[in-house]
PDB file of N, CA and C in Angstrom:
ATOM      1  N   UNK A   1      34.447 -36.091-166.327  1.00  0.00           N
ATOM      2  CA  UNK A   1      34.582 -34.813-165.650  1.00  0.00           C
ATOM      3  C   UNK A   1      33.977 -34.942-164.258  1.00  0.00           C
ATOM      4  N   UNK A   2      34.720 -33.899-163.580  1.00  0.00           N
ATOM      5  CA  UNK A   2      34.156 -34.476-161.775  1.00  0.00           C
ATOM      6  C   UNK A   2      33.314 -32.807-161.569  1.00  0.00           C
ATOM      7  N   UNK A   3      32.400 -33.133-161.354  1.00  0.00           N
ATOM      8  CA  UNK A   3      31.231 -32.173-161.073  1.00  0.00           C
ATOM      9  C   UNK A   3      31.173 -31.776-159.532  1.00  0.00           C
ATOM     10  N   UNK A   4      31.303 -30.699-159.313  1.00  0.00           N
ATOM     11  CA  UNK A   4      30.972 -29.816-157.372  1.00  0.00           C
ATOM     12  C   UNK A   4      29.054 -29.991-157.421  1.00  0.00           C
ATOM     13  N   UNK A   5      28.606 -30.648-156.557  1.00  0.00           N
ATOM     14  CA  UNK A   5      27.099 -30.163-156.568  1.00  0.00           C
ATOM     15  C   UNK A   5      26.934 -29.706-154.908  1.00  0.00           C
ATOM     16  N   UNK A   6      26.546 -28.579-154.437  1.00  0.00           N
ATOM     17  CA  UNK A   6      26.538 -28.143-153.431  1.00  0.00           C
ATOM     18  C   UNK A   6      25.273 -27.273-152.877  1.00  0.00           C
ATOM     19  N   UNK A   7      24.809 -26.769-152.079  1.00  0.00           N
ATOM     20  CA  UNK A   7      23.951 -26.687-151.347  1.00  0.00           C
ATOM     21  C   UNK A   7      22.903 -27.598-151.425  1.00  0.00           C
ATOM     22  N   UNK A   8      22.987 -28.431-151.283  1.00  0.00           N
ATOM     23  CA  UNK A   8      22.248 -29.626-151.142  1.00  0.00           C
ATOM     24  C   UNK A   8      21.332 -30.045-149.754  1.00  0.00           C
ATOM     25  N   UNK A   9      20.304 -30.213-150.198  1.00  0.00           N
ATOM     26  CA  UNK A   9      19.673 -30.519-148.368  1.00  0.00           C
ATOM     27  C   UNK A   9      20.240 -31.674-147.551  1.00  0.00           C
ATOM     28  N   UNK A  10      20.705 -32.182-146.514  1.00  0.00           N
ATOM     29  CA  UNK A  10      20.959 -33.060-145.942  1.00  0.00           C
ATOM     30  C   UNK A  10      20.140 -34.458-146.005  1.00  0.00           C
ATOM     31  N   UNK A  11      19.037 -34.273-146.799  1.00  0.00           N
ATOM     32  CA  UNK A  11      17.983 -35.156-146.219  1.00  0.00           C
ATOM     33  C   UNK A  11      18.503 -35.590-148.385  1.00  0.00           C
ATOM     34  N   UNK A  12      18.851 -35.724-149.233  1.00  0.00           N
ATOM     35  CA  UNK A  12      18.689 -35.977-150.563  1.00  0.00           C
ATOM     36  C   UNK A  12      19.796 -36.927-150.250  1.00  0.00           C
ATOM     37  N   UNK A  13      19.673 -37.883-151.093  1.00  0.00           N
ATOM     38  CA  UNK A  13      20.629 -39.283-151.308  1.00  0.00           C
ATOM     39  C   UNK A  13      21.422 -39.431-152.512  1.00  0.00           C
ATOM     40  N   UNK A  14      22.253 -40.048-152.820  1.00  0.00           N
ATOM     41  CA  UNK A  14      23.081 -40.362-153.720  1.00  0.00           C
ATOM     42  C   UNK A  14      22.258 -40.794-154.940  1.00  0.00           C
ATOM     43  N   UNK A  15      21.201 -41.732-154.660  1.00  0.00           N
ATOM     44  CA  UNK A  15      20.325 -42.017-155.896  1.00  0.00           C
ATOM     45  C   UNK A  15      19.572 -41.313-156.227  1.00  0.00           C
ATOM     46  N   UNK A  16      18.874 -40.361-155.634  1.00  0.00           N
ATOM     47  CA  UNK A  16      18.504 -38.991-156.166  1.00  0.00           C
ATOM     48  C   UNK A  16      19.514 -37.694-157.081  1.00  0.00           C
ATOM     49  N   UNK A  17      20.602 -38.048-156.428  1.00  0.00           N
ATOM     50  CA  UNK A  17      21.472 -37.397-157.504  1.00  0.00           C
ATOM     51  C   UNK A  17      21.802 -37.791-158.506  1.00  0.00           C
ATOM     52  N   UNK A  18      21.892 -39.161-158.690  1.00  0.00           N
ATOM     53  CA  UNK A  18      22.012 -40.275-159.878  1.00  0.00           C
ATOM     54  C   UNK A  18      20.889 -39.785-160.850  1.00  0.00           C
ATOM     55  N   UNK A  19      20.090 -40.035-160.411  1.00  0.00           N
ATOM     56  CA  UNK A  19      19.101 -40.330-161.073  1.00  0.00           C
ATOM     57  C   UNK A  19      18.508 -38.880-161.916  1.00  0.00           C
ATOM     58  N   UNK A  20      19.251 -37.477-161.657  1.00  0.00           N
ATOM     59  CA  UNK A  20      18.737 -36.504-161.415  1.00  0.00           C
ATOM     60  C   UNK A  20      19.531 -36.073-163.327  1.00  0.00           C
ATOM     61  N   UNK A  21      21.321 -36.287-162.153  1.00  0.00           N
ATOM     62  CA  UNK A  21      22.070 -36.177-163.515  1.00  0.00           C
ATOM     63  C   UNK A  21      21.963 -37.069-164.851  1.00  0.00           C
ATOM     64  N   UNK A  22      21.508 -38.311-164.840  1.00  0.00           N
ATOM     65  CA  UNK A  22      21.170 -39.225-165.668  1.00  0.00           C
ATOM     66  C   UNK A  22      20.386 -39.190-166.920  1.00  0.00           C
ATOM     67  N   UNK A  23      19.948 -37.952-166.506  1.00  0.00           N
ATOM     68  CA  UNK A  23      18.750 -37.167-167.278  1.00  0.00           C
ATOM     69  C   UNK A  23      19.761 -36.608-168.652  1.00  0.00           C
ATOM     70  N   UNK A  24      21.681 -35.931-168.227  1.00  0.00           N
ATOM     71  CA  UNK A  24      21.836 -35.443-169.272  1.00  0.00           C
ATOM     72  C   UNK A  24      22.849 -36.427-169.468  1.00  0.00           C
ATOM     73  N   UNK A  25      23.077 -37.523-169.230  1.00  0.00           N
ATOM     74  CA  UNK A  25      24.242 -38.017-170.253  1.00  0.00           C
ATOM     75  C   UNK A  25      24.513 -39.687-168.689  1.00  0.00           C
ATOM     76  N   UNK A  26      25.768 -40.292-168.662  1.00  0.00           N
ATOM     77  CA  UNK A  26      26.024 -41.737-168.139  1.00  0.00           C
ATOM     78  C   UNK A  26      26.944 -40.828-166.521  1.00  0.00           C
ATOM     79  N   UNK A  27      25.787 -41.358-165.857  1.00  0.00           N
ATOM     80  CA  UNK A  27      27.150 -41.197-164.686  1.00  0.00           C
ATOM     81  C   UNK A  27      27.775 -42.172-163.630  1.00  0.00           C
ATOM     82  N   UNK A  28      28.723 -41.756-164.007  1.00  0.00           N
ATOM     83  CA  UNK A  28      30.011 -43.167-163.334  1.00  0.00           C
ATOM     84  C   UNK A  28      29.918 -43.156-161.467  1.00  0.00           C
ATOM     85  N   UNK A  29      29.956 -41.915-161.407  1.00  0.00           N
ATOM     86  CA  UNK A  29      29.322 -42.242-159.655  1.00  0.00           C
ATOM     87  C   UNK A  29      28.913 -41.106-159.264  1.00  0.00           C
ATOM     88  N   UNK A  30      28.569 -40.922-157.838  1.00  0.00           N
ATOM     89  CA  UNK A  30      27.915 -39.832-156.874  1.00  0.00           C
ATOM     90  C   UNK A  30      28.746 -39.911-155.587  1.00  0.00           C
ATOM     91  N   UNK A  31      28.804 -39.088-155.254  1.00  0.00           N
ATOM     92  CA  UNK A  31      29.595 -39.420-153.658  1.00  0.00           C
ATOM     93  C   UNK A  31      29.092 -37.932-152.621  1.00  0.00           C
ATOM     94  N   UNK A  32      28.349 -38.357-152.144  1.00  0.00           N
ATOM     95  CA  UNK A  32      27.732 -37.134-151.239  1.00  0.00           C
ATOM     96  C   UNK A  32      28.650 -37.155-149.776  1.00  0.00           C
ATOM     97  N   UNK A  33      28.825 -36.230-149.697  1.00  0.00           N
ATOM     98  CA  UNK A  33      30.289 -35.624-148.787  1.00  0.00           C
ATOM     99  C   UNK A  33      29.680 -35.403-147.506  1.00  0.00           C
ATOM    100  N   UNK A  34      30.142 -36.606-146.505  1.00  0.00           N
ATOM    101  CA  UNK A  34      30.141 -36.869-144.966  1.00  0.00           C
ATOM    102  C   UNK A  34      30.730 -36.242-143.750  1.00  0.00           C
ATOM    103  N   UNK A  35      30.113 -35.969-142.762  1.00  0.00           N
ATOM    104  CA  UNK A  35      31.226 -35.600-141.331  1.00  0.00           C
ATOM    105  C   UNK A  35      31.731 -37.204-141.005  1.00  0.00           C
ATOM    106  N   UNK A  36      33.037 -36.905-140.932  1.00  0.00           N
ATOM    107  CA  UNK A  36      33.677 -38.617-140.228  1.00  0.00           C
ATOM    108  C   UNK A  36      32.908 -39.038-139.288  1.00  0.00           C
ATOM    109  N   UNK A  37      32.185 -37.982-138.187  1.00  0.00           N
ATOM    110  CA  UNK A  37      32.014 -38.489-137.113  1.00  0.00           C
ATOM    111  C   UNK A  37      30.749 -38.845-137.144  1.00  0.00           C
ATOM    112  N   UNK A  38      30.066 -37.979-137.074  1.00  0.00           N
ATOM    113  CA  UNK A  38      28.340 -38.054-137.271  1.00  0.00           C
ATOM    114  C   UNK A  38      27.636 -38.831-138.494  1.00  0.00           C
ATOM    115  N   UNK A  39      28.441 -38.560-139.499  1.00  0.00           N
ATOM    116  CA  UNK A  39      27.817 -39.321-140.713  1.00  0.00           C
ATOM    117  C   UNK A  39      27.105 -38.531-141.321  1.00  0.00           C
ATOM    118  N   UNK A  40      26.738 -37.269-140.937  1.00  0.00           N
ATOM    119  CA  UNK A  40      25.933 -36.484-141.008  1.00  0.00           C
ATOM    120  C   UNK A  40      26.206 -35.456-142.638  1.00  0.00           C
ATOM    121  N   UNK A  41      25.380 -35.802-143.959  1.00  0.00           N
ATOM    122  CA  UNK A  41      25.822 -34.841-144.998  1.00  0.00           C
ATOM    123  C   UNK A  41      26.501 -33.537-144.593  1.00  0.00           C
ATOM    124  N   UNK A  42      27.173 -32.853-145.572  1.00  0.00           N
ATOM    125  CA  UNK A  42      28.186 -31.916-145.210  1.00  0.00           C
ATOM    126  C   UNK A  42      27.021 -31.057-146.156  1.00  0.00           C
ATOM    127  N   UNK A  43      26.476 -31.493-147.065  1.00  0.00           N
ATOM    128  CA  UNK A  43      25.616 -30.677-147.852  1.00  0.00           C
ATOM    129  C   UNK A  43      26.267 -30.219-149.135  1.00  0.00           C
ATOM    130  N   UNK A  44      27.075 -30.978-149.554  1.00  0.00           N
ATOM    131  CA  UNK A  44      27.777 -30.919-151.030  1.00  0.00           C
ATOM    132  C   UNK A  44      28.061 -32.451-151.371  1.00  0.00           C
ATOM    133  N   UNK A  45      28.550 -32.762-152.486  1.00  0.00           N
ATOM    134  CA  UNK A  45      28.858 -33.842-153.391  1.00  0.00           C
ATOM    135  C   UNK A  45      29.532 -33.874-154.727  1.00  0.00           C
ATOM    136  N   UNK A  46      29.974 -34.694-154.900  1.00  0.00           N
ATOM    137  CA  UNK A  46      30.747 -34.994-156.343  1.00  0.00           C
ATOM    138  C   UNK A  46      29.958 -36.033-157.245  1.00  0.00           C
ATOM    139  N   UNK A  47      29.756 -35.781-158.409  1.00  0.00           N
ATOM    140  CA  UNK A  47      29.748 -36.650-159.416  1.00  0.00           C
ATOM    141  C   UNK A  47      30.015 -36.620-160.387  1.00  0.00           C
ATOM    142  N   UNK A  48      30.549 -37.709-161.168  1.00  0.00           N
ATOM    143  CA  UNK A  48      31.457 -37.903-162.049  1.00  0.00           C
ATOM    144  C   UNK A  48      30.779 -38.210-163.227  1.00  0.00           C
ATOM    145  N   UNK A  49      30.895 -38.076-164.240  1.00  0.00           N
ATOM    146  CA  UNK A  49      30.342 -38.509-165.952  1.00  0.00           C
ATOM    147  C   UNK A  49      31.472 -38.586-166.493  1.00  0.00           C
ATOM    148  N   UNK A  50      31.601 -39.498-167.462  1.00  0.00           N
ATOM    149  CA  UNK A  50      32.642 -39.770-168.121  1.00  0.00           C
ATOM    150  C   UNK A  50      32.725 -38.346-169.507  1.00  0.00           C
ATOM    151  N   UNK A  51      31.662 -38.810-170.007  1.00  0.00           N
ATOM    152  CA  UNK A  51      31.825 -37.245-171.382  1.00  0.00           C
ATOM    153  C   UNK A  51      31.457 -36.568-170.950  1.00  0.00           C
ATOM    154  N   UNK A  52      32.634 -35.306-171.292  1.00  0.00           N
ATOM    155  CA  UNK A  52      32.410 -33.902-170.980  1.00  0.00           C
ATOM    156  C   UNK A  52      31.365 -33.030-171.292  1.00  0.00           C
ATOM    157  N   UNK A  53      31.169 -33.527-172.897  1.00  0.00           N
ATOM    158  CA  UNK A  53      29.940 -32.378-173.315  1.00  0.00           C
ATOM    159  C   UNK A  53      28.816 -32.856-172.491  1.00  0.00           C
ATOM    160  N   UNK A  54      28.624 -34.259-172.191  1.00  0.00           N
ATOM    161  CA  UNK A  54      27.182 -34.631-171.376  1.00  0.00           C
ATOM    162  C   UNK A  54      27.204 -33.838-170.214  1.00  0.00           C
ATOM    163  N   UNK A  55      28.571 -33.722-169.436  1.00  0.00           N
ATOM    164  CA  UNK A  55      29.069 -33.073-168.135  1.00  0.00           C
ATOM    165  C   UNK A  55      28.931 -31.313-168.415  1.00  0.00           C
ATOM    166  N   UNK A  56      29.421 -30.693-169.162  1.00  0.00           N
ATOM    167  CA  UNK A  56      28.863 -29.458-169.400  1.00  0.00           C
ATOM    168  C   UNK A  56      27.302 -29.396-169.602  1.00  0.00           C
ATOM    169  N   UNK A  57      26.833 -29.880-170.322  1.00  0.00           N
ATOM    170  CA  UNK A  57      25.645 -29.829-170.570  1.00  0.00           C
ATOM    171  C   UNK A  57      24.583 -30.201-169.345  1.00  0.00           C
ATOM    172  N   UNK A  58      25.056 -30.677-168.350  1.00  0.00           N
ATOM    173  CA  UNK A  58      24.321 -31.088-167.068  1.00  0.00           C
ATOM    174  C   UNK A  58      24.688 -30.039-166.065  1.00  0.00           C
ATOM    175  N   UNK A  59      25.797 -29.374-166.174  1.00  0.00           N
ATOM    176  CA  UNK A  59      26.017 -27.957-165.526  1.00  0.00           C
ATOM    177  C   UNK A  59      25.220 -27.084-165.640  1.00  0.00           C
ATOM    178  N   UNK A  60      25.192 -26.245-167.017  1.00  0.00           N
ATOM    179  CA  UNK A  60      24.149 -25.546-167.472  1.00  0.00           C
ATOM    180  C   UNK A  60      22.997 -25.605-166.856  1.00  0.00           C
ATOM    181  N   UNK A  61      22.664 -26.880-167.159  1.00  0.00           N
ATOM    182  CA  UNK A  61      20.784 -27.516-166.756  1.00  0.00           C
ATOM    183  C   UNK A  61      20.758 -27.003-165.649  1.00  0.00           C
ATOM    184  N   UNK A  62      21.394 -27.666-164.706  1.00  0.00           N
ATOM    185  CA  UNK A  62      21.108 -27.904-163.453  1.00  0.00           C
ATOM    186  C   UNK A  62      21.673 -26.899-162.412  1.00  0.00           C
ATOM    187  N   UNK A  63      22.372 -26.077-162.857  1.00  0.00           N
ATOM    188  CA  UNK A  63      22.866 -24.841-161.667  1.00  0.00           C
ATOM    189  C   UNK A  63      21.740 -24.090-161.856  1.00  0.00           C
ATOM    190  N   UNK A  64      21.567 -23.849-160.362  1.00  0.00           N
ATOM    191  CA  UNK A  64      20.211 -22.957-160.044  1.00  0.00           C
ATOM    192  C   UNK A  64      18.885 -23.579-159.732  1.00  0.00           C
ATOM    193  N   UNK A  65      19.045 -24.734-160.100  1.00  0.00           N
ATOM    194  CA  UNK A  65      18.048 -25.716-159.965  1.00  0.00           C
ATOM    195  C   UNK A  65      17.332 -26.137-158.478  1.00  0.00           C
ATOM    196  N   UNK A  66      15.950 -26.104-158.202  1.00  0.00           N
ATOM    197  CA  UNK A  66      15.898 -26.158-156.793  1.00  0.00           C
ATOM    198  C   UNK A  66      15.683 -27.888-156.453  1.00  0.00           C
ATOM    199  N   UNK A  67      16.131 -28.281-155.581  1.00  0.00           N
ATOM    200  CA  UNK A  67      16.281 -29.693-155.357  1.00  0.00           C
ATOM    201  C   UNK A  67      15.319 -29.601-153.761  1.00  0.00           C
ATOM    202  N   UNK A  68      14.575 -30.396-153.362  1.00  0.00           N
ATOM    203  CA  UNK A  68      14.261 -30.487-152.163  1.00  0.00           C
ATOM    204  C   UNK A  68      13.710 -29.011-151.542  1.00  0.00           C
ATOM    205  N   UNK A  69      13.590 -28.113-151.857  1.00  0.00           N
ATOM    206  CA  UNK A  69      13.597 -26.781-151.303  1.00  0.00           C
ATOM    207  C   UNK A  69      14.519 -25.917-151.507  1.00  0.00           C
ATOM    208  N   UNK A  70      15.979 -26.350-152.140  1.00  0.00           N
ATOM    209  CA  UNK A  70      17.502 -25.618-152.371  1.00  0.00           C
ATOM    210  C   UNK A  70      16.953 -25.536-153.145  1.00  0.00           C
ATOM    211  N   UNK A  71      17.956 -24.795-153.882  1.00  0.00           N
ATOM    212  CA  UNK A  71      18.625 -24.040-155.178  1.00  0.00           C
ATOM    213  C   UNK A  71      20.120 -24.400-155.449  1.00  0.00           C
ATOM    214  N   UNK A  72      20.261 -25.583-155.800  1.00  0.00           N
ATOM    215  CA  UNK A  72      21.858 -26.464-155.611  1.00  0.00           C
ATOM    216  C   UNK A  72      23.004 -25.042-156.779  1.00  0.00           C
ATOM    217  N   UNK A  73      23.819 -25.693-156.405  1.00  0.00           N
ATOM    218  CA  UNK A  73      25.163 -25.020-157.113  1.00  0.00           C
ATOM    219  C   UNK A  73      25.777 -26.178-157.639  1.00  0.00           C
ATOM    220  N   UNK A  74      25.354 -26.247-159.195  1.00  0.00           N
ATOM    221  CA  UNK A  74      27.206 -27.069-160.044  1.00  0.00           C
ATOM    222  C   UNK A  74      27.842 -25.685-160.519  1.00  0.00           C
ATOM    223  N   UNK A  75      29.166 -26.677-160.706  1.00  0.00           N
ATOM    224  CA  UNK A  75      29.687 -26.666-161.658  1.00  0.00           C
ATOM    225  C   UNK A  75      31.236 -27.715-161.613  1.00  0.00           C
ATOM    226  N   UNK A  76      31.847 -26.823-162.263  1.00  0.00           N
ATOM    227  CA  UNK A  76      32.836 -27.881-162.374  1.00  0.00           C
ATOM    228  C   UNK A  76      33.839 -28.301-160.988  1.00  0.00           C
ATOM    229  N   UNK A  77      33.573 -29.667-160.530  1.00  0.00           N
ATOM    230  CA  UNK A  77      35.045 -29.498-160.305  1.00  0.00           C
ATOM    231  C   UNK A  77      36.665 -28.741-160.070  1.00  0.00           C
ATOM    232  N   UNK A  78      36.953 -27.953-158.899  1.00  0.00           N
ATOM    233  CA  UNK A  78      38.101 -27.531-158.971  1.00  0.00           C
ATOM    234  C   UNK A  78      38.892 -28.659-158.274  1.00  0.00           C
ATOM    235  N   UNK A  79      40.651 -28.811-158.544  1.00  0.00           N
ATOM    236  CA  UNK A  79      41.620 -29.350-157.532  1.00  0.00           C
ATOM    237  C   UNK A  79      41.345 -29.079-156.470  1.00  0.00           C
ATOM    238  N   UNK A  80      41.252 -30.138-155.262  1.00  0.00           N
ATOM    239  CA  UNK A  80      41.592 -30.152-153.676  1.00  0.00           C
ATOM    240  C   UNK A  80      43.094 -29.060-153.915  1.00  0.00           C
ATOM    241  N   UNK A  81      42.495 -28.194-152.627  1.00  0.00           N
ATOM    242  CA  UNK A  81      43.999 -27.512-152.055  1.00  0.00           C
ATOM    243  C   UNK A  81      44.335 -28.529-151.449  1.00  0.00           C
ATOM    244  N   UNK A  82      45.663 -28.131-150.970  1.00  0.00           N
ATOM    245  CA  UNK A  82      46.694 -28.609-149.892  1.00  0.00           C
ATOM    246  C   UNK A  82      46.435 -27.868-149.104  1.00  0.00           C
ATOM    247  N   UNK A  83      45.729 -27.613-147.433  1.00  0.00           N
ATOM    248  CA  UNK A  83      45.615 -26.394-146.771  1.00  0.00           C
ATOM    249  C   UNK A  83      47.025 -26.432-145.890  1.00  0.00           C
ATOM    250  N   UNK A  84      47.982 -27.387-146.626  1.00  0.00           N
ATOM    251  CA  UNK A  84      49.436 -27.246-145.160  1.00  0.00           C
ATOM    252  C   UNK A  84      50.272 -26.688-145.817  1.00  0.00           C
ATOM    253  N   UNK A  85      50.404 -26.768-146.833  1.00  0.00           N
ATOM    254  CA  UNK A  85      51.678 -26.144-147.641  1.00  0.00           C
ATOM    255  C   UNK A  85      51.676 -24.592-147.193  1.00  0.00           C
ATOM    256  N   UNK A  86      52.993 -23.896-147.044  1.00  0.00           N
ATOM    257  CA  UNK A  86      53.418 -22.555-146.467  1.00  0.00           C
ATOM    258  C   UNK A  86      53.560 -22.217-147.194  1.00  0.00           C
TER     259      UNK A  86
END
């Protein structure tokens, strides 16, 4: 299951998120979401767990949770829009 983790401080790393979710079940990756240009966190991320119930169960936990000074937001995963389609 692909997990939204968002308000995130700019300054938290991918292995801090690893290491965070790891707590409820195996996770397959992290990908903390970049400006092309700057490099600069966007302040959200994805990560992925393979089992769902571990992946629900790390939702629960962890929405609302303060990370760094935040109060991050999971939950699940929605589809990318298309923002061109008319």
């Amino acid at each position: 299951m692909n997990i939204y983790v968002g308000n995130l401080s700019f300054k938290v790393e991918e292995s801090e998120l690893s290491k965070l979710f790891e707590e409820y079940g195996e996770v397959s990756s992290v990908k903390i979401i970049t400006d092309k240009y700057s490099g600069r966190s966007k302040g959200f991320a994805f990560v992925a767990m393979d089992k769902d119930d571990e992946a629900k169960n790390a939702i629960s936990e962890l929405n609302g949770v303060t990370v760094d000074n935040r109060e991050i937001v999971v939950n699940e995963a929605r589809p990318r829009r298309d923002n061109f389609s008319r």
